[in-house]
PDB file of N, CA and C in Angstrom:
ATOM      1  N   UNK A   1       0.836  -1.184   0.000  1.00  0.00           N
ATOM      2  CA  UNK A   1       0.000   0.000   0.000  1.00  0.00           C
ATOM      3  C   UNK A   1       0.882   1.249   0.000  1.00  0.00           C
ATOM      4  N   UNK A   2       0.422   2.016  -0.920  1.00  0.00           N
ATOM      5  CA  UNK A   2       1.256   3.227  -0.621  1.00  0.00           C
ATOM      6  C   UNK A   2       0.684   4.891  -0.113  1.00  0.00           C
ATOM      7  N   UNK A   3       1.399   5.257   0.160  1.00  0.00           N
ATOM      8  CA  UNK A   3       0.933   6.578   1.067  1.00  0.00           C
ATOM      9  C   UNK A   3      -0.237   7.548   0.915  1.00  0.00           C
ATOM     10  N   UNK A   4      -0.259   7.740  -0.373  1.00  0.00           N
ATOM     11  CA  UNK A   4      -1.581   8.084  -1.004  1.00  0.00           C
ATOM     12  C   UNK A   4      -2.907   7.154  -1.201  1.00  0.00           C
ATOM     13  N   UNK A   5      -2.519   6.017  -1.112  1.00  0.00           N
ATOM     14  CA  UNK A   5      -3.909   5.616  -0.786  1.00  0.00           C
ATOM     15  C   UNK A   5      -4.258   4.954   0.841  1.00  0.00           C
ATOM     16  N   UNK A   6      -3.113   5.267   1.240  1.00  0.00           N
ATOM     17  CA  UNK A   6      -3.785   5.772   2.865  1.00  0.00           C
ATOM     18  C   UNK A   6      -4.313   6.818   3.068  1.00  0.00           C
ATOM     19  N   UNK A   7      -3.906   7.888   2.656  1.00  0.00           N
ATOM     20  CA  UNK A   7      -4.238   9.220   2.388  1.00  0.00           C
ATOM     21  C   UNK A   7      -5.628   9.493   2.281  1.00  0.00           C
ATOM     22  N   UNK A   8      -5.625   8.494   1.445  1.00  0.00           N
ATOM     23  CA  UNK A   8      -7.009   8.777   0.520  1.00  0.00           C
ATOM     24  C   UNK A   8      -8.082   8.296   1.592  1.00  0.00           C
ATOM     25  N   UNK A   9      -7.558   6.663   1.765  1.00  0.00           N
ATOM     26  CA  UNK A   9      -9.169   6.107   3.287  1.00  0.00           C
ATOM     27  C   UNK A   9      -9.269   6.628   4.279  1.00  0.00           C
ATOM     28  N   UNK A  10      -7.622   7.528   4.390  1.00  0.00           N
ATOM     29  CA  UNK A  10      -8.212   8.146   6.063  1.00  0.00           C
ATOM     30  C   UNK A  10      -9.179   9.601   5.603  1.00  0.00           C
ATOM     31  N   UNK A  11      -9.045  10.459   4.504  1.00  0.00           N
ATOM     32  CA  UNK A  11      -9.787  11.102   4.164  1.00  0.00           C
ATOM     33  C   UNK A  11     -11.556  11.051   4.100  1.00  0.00           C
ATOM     34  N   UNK A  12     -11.775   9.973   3.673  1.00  0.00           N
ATOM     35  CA  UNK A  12     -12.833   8.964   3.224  1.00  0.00           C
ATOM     36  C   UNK A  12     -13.482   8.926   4.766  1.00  0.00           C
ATOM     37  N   UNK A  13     -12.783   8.419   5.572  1.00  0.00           N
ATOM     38  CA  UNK A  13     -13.177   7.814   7.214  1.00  0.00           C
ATOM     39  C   UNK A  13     -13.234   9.312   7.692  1.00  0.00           C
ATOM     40  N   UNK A  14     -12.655  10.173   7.804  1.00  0.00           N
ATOM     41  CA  UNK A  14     -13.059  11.433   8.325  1.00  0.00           C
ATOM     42  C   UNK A  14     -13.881  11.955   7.957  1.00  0.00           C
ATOM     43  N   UNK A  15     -14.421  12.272   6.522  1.00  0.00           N
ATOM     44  CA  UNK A  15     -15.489  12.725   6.105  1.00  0.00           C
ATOM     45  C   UNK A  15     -16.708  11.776   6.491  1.00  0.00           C
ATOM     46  N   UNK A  16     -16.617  10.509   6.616  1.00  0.00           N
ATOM     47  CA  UNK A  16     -17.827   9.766   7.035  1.00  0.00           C
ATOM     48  C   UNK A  16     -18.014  10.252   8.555  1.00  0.00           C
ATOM     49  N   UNK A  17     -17.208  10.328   9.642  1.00  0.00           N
ATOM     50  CA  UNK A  17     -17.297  10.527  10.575  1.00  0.00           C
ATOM     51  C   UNK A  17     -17.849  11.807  11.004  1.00  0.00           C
ATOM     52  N   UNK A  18     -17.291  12.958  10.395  1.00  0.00           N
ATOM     53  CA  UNK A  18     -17.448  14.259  10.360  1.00  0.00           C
ATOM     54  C   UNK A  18     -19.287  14.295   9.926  1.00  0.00           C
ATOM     55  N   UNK A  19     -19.457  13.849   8.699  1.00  0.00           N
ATOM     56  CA  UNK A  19     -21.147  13.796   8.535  1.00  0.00           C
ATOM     57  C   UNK A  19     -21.921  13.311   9.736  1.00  0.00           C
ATOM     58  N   UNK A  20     -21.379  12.242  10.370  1.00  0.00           N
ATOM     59  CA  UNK A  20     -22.256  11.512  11.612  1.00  0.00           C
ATOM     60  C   UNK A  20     -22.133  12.272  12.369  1.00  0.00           C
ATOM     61  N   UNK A  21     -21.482  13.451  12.875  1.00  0.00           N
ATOM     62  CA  UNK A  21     -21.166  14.083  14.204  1.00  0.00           C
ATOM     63  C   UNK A  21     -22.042  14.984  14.010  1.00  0.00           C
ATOM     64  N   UNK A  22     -22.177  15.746  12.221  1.00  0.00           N
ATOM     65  CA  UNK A  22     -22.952  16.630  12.126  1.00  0.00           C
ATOM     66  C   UNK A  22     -24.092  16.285  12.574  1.00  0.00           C
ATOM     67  N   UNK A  23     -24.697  15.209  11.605  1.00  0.00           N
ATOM     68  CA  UNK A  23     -26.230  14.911  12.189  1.00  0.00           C
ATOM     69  C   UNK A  23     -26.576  14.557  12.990  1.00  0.00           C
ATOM     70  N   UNK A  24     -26.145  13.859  14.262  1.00  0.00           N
ATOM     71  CA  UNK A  24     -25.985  13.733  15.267  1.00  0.00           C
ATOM     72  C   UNK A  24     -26.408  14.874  16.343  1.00  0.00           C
ATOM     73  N   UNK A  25     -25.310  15.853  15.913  1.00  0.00           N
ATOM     74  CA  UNK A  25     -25.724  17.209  16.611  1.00  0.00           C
ATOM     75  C   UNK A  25     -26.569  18.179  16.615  1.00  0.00           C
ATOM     76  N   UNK A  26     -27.266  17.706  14.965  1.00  0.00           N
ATOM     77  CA  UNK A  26     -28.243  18.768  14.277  1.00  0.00           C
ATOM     78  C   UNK A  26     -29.524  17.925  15.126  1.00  0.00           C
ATOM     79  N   UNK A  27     -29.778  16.458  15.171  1.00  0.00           N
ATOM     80  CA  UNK A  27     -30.770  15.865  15.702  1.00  0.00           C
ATOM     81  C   UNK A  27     -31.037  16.290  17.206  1.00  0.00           C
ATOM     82  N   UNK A  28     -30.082  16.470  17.598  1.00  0.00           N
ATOM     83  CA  UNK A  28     -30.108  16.837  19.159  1.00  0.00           C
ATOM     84  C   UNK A  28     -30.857  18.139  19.582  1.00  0.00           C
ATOM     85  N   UNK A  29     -29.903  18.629  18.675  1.00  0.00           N
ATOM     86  CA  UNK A  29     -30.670  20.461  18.202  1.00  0.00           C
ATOM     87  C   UNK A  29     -32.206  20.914  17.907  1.00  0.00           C
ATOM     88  N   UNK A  30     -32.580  19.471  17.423  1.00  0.00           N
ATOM     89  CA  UNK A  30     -33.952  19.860  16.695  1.00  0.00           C
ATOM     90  C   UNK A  30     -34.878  19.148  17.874  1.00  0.00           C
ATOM     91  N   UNK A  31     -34.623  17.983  18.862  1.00  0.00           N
ATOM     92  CA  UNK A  31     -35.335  17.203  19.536  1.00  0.00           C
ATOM     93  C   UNK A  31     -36.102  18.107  20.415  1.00  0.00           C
ATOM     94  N   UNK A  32     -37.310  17.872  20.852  1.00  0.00           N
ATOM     95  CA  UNK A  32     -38.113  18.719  22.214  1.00  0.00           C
ATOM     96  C   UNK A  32     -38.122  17.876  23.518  1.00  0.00           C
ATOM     97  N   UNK A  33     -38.422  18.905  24.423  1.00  0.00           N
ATOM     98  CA  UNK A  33     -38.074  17.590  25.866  1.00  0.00           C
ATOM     99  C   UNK A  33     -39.942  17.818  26.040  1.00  0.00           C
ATOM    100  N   UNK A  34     -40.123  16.825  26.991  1.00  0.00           N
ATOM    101  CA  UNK A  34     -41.482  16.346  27.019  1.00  0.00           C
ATOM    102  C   UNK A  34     -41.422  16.263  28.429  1.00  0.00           C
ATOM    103  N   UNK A  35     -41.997  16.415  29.348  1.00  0.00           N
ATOM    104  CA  UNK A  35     -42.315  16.708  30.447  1.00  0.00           C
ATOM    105  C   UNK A  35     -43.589  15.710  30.869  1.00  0.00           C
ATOM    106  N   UNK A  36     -43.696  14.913  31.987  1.00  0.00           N
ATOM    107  CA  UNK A  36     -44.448  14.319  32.620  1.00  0.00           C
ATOM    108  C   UNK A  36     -45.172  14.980  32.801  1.00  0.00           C
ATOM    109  N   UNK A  37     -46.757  14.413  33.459  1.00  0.00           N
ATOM    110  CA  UNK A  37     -48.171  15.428  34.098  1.00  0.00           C
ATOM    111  C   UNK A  37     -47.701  15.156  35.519  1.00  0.00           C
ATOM    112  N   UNK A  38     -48.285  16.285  36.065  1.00  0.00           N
ATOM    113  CA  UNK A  38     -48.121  16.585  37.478  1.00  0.00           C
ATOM    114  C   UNK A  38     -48.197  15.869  38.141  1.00  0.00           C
ATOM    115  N   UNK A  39     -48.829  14.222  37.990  1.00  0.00           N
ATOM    116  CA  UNK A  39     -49.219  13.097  38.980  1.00  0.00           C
ATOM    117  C   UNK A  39     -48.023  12.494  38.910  1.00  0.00           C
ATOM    118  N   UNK A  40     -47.149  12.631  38.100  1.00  0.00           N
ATOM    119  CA  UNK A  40     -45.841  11.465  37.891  1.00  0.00           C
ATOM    120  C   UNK A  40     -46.536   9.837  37.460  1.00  0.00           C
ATOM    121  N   UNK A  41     -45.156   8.979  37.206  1.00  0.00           N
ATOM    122  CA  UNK A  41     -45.919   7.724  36.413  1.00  0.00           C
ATOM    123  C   UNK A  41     -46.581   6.948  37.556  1.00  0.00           C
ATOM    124  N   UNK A  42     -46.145   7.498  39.015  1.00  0.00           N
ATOM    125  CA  UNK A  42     -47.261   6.769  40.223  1.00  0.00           C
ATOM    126  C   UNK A  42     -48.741   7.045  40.099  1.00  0.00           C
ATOM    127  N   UNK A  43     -48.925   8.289  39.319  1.00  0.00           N
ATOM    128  CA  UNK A  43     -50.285   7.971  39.727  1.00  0.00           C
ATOM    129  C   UNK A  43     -51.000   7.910  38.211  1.00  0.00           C
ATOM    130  N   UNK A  44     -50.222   7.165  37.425  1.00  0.00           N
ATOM    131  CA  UNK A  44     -50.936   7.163  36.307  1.00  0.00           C
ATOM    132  C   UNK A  44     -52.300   5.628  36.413  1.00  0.00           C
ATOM    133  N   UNK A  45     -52.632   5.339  35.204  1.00  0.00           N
ATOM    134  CA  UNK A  45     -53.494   4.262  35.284  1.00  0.00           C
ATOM    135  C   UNK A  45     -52.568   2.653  35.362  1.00  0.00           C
ATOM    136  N   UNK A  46     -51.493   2.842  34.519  1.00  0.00           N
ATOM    137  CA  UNK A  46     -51.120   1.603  34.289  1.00  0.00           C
ATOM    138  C   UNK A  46     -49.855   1.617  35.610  1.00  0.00           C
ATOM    139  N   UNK A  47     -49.819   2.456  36.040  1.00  0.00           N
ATOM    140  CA  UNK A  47     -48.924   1.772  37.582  1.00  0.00           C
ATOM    141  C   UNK A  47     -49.624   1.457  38.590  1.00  0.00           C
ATOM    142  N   UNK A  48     -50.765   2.060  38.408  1.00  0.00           N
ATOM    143  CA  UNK A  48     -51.954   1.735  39.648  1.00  0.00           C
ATOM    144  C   UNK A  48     -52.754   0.263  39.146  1.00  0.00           C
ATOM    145  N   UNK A  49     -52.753   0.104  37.982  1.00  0.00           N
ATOM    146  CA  UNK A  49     -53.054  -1.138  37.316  1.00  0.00           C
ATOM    147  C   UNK A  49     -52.228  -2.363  37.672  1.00  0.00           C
ATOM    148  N   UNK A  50     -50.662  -2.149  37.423  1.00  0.00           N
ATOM    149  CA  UNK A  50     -49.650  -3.004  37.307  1.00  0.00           C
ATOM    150  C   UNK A  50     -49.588  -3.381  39.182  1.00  0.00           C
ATOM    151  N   UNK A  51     -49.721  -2.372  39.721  1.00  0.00           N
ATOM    152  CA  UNK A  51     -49.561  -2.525  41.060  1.00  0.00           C
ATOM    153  C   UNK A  51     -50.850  -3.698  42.055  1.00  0.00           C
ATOM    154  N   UNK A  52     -52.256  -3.116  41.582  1.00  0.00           N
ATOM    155  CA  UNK A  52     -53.322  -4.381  41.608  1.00  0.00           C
ATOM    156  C   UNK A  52     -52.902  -5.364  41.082  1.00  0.00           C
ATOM    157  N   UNK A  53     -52.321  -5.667  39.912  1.00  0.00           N
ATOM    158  CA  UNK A  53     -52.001  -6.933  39.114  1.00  0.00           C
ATOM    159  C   UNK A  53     -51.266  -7.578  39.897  1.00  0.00           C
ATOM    160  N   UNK A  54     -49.921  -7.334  40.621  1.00  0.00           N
ATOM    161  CA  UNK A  54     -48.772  -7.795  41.499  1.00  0.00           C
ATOM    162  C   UNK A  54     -49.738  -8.330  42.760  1.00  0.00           C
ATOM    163  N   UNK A  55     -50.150  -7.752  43.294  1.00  0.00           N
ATOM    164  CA  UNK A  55     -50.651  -7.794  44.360  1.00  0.00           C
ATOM    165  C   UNK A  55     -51.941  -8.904  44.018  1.00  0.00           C
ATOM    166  N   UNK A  56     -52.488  -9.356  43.651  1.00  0.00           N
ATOM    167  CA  UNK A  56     -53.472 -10.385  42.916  1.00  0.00           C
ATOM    168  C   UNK A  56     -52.593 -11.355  42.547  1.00  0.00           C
ATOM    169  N   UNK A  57     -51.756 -11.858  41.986  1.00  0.00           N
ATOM    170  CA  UNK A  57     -50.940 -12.346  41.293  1.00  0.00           C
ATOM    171  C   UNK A  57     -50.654 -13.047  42.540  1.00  0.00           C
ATOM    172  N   UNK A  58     -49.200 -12.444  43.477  1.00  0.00           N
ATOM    173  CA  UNK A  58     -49.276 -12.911  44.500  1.00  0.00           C
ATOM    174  C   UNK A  58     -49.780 -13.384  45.947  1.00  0.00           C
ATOM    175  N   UNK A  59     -50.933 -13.216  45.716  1.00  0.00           N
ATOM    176  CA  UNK A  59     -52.260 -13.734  47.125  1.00  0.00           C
ATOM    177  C   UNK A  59     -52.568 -14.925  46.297  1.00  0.00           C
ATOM    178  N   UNK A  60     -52.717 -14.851  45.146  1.00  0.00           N
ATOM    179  CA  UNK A  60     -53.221 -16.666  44.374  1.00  0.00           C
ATOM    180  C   UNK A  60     -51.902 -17.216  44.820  1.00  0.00           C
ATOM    181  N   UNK A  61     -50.460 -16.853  44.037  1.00  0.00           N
ATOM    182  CA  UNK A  61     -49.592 -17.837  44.731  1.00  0.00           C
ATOM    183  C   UNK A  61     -49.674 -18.280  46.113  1.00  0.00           C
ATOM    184  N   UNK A  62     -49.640 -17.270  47.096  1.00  0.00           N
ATOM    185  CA  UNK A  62     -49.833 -17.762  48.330  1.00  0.00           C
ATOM    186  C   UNK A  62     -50.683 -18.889  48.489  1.00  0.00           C
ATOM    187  N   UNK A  63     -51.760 -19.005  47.529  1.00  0.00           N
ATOM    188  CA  UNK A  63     -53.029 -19.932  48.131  1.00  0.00           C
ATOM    189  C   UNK A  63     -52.372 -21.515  47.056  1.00  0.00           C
ATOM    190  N   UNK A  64     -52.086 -21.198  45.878  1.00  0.00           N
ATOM    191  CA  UNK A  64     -51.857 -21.887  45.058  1.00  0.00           C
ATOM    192  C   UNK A  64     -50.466 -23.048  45.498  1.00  0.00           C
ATOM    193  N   UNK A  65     -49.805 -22.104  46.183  1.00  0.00           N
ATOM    194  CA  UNK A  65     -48.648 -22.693  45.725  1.00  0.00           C
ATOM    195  C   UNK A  65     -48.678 -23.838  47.030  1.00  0.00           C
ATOM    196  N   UNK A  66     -48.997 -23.764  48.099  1.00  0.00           N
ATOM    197  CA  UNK A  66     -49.353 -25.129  49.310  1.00  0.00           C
ATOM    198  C   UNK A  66     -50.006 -26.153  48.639  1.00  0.00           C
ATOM    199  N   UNK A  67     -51.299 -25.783  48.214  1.00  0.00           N
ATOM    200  CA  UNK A  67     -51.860 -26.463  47.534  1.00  0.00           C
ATOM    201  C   UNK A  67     -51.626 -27.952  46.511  1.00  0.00           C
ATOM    202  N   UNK A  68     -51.099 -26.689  45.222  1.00  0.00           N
ATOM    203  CA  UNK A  68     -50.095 -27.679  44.165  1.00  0.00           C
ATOM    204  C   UNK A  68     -48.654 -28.481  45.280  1.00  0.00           C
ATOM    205  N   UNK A  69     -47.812 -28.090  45.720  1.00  0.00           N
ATOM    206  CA  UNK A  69     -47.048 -28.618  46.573  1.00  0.00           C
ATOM    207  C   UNK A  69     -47.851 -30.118  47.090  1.00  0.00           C
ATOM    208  N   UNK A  70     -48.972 -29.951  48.112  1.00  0.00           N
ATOM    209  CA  UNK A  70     -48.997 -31.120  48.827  1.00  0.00           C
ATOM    210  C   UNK A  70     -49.910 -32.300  47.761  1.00  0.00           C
ATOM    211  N   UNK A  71     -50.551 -31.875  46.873  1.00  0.00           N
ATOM    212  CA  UNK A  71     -50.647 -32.417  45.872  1.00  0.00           C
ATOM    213  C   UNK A  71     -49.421 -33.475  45.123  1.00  0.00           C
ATOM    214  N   UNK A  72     -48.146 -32.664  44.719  1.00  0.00           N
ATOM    215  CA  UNK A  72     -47.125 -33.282  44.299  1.00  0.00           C
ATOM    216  C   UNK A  72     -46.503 -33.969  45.688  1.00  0.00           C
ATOM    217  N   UNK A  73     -46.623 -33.888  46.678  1.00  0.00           N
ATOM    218  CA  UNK A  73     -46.482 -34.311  47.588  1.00  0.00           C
ATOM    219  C   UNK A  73     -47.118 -36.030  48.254  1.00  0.00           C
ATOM    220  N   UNK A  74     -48.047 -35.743  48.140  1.00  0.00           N
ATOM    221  CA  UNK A  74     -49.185 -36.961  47.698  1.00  0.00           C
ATOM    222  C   UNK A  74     -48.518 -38.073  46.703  1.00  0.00           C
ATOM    223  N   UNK A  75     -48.649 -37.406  45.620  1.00  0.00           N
ATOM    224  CA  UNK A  75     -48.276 -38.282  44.746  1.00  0.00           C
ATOM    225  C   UNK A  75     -47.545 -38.544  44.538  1.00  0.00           C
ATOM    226  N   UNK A  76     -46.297 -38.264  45.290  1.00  0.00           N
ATOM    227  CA  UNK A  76     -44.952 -38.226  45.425  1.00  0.00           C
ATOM    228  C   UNK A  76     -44.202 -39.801  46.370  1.00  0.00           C
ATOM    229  N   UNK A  77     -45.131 -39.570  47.282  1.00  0.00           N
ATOM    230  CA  UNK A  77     -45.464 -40.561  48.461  1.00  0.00           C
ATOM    231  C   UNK A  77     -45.782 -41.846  47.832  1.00  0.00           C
ATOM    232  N   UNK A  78     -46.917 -41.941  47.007  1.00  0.00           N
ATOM    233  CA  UNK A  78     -47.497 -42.588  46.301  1.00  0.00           C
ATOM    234  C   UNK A  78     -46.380 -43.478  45.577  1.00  0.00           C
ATOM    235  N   UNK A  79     -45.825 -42.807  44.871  1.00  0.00           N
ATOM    236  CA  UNK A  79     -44.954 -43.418  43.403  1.00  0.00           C
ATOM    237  C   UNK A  79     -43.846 -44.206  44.857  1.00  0.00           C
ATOM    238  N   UNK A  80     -43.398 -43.432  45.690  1.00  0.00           N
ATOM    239  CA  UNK A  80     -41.899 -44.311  46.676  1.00  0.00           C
ATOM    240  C   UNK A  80     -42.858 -45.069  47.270  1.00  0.00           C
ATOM    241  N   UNK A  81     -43.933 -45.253  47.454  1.00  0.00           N
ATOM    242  CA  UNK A  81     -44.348 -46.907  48.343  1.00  0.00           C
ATOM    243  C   UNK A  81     -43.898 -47.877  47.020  1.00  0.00           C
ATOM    244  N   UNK A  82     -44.464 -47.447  46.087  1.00  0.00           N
ATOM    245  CA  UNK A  82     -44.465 -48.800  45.326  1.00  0.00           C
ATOM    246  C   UNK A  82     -42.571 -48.804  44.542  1.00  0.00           C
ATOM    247  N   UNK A  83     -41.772 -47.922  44.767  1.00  0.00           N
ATOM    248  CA  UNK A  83     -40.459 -48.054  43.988  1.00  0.00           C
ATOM    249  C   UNK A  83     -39.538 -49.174  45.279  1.00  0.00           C
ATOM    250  N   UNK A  84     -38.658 -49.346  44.293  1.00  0.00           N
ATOM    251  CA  UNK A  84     -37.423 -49.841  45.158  1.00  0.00           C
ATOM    252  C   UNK A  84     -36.294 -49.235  46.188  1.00  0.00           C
ATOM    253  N   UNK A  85     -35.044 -49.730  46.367  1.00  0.00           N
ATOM    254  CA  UNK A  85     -34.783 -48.585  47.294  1.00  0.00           C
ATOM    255  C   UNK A  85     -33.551 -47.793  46.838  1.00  0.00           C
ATOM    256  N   UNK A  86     -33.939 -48.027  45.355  1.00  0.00           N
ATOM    257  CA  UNK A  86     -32.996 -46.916  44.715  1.00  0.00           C
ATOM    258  C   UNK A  86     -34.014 -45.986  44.184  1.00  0.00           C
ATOM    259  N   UNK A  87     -34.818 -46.241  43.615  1.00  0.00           N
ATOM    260  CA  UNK A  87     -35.412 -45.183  43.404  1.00  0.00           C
ATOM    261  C   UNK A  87     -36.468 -44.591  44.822  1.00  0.00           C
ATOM    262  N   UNK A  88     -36.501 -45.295  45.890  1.00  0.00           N
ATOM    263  CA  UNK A  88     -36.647 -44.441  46.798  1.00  0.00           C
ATOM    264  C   UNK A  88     -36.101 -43.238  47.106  1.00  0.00           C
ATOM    265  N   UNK A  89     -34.648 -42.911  46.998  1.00  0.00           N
ATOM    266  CA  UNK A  89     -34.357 -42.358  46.940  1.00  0.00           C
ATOM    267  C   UNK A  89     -33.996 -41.047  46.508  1.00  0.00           C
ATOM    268  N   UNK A  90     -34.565 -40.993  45.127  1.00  0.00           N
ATOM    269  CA  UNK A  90     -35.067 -39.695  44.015  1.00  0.00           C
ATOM    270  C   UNK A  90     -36.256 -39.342  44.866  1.00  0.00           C
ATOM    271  N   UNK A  91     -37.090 -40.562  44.903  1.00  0.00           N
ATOM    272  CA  UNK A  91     -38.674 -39.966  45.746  1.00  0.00           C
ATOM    273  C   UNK A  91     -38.596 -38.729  46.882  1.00  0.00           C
ATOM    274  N   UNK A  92     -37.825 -39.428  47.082  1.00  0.00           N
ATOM    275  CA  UNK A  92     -37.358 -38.923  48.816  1.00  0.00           C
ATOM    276  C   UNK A  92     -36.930 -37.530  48.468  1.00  0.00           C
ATOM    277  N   UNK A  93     -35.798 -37.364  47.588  1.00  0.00           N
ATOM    278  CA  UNK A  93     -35.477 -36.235  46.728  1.00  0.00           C
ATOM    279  C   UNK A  93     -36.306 -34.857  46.122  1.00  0.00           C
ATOM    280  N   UNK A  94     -37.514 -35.538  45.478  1.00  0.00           N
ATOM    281  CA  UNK A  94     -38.603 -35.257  45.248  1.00  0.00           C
ATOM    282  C   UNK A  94     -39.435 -34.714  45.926  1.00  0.00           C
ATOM    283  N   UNK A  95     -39.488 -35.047  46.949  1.00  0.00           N
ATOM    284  CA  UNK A  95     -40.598 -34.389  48.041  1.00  0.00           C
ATOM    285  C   UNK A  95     -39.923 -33.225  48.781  1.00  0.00           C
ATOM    286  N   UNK A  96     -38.700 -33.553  48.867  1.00  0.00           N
ATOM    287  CA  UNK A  96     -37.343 -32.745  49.533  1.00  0.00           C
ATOM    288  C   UNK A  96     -38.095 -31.233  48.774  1.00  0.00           C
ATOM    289  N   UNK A  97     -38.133 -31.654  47.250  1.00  0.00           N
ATOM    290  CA  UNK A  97     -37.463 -30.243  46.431  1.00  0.00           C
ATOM    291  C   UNK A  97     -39.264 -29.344  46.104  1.00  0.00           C
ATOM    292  N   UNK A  98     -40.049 -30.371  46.424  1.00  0.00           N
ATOM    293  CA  UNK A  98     -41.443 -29.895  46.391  1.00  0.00           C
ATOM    294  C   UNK A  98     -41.402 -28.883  47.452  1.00  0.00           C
ATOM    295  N   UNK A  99     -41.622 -29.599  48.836  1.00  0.00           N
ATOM    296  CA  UNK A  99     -41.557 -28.537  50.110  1.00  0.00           C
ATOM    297  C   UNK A  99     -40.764 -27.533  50.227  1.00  0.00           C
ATOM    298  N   UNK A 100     -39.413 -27.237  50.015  1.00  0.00           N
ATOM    299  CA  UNK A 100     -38.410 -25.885  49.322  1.00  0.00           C
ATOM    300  C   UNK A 100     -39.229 -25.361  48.109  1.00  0.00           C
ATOM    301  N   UNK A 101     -39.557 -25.777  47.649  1.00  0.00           N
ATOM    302  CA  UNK A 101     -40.252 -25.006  46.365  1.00  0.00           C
ATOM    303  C   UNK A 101     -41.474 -24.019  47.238  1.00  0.00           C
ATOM    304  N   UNK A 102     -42.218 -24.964  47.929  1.00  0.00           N
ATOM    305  CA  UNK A 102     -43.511 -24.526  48.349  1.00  0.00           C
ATOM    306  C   UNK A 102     -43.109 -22.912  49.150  1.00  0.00           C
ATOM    307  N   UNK A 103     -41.939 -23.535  50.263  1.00  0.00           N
ATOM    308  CA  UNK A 103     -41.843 -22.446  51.075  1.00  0.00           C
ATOM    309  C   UNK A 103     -40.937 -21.068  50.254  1.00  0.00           C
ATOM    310  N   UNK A 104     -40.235 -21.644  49.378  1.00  0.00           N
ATOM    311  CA  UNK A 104     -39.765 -20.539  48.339  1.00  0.00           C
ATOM    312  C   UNK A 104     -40.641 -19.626  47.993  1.00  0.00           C
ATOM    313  N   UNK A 105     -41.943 -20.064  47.177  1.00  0.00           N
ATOM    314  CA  UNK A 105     -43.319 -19.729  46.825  1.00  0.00           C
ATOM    315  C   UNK A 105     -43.668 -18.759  47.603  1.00  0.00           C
ATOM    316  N   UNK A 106     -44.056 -19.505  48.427  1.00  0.00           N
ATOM    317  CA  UNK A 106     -44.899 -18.639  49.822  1.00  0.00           C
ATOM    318  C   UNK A 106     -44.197 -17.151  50.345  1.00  0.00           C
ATOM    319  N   UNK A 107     -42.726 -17.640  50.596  1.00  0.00           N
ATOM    320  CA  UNK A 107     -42.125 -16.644  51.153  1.00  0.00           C
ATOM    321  C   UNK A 107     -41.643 -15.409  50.136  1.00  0.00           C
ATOM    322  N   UNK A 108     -41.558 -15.765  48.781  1.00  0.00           N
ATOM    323  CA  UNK A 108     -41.413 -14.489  47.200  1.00  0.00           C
ATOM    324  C   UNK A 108     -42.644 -13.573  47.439  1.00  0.00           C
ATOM    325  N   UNK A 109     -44.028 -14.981  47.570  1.00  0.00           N
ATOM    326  CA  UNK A 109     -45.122 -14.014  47.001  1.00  0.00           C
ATOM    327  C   UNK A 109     -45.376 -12.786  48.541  1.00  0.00           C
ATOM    328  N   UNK A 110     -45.056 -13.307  49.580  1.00  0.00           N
ATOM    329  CA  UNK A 110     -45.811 -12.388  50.740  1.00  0.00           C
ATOM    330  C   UNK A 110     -44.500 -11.489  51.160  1.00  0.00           C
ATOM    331  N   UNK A 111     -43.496 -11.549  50.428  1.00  0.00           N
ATOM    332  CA  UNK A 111     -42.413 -10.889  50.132  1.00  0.00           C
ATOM    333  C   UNK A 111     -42.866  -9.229  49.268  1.00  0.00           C
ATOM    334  N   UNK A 112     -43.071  -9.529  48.158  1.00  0.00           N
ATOM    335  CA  UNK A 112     -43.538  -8.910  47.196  1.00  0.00           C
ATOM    336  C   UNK A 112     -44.565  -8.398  47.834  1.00  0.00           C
ATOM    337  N   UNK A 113     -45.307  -9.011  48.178  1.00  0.00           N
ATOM    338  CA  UNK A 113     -46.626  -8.408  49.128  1.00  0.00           C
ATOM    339  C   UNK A 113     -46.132  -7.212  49.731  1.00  0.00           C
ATOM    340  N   UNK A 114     -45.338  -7.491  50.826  1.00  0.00           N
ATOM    341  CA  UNK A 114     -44.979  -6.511  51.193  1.00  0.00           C
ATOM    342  C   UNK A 114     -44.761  -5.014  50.996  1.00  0.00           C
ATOM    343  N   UNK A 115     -43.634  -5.404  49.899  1.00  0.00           N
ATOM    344  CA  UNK A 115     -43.112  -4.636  48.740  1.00  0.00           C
ATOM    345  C   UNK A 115     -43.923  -3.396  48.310  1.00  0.00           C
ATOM    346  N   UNK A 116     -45.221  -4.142  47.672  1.00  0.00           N
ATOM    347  CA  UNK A 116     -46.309  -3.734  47.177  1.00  0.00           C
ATOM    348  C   UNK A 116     -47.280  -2.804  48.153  1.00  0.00           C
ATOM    349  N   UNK A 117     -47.106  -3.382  49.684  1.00  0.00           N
ATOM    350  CA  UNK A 117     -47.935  -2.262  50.697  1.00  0.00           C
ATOM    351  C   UNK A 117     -47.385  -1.118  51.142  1.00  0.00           C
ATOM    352  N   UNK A 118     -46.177  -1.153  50.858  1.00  0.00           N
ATOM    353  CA  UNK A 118     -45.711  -0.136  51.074  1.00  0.00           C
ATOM    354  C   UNK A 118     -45.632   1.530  50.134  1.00  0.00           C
ATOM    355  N   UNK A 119     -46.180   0.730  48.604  1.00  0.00           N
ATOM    356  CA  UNK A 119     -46.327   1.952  47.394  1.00  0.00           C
ATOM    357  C   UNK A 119     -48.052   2.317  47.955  1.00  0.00           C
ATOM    358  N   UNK A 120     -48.815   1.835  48.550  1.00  0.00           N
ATOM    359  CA  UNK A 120     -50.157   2.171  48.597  1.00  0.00           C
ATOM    360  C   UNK A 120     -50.159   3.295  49.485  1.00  0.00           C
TER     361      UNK A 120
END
């Protein structure tokens, strides 16, 4: 390569660059700022919406999630009477990871609950 046609791409790359900075700056120049309404996005519809939604959402888990748990729980029981005592052992496993699940559940949703009484 020789010197002039380095010359030449770095010319090329500056003028591309130089155009982007322009418009760039001209866009900035021309943009308007927009201003929130006096309630802020707390008291619009869809945060007061989103906020019922959370709060609903998590009171079913609360109820849901014991529920489904002792259910899989049940049937959990069920499947290790009749296995051997290797697969007793998954069973056993199984029920382990149901009840952590359950209290996981329980304790996110009335977590969040919380969370949630405190924006009201």
């Amino acid at each position: 390569m020789s010197i002039k046609h380095l010359a030449k791409k770095l010319k090329a790359k500056t003028k591309a660059v130089g155009a982007g900075l322009l418009t760039a700056f001209l866009m900035l120049q021309n943009s308007t700022v927009a201003y929130a309404a006096g309630g802020g996005i707390g008291g619009s519809q869809i945060a007061k919406g989103t906020e019922k939604l959370i709060q609903d959402a998590t009171t079913w888990l609360m109820v849901l999630a014991p529920v489904v748990a002792g259910l899989l729980i049940i049937y959990f029981c069920i499947r290790r009477s009749a296995a051997d005592e290797m697969d007793q052992k998954k069973w056993n496993n199984r029920i382990v990871v149901a009840i952590v699940s359950c209290i996981g559940a329980v304790l996110g949703s009335a977590t969040l609950n919380i969370i949630i009484g405190y924006y009201q």
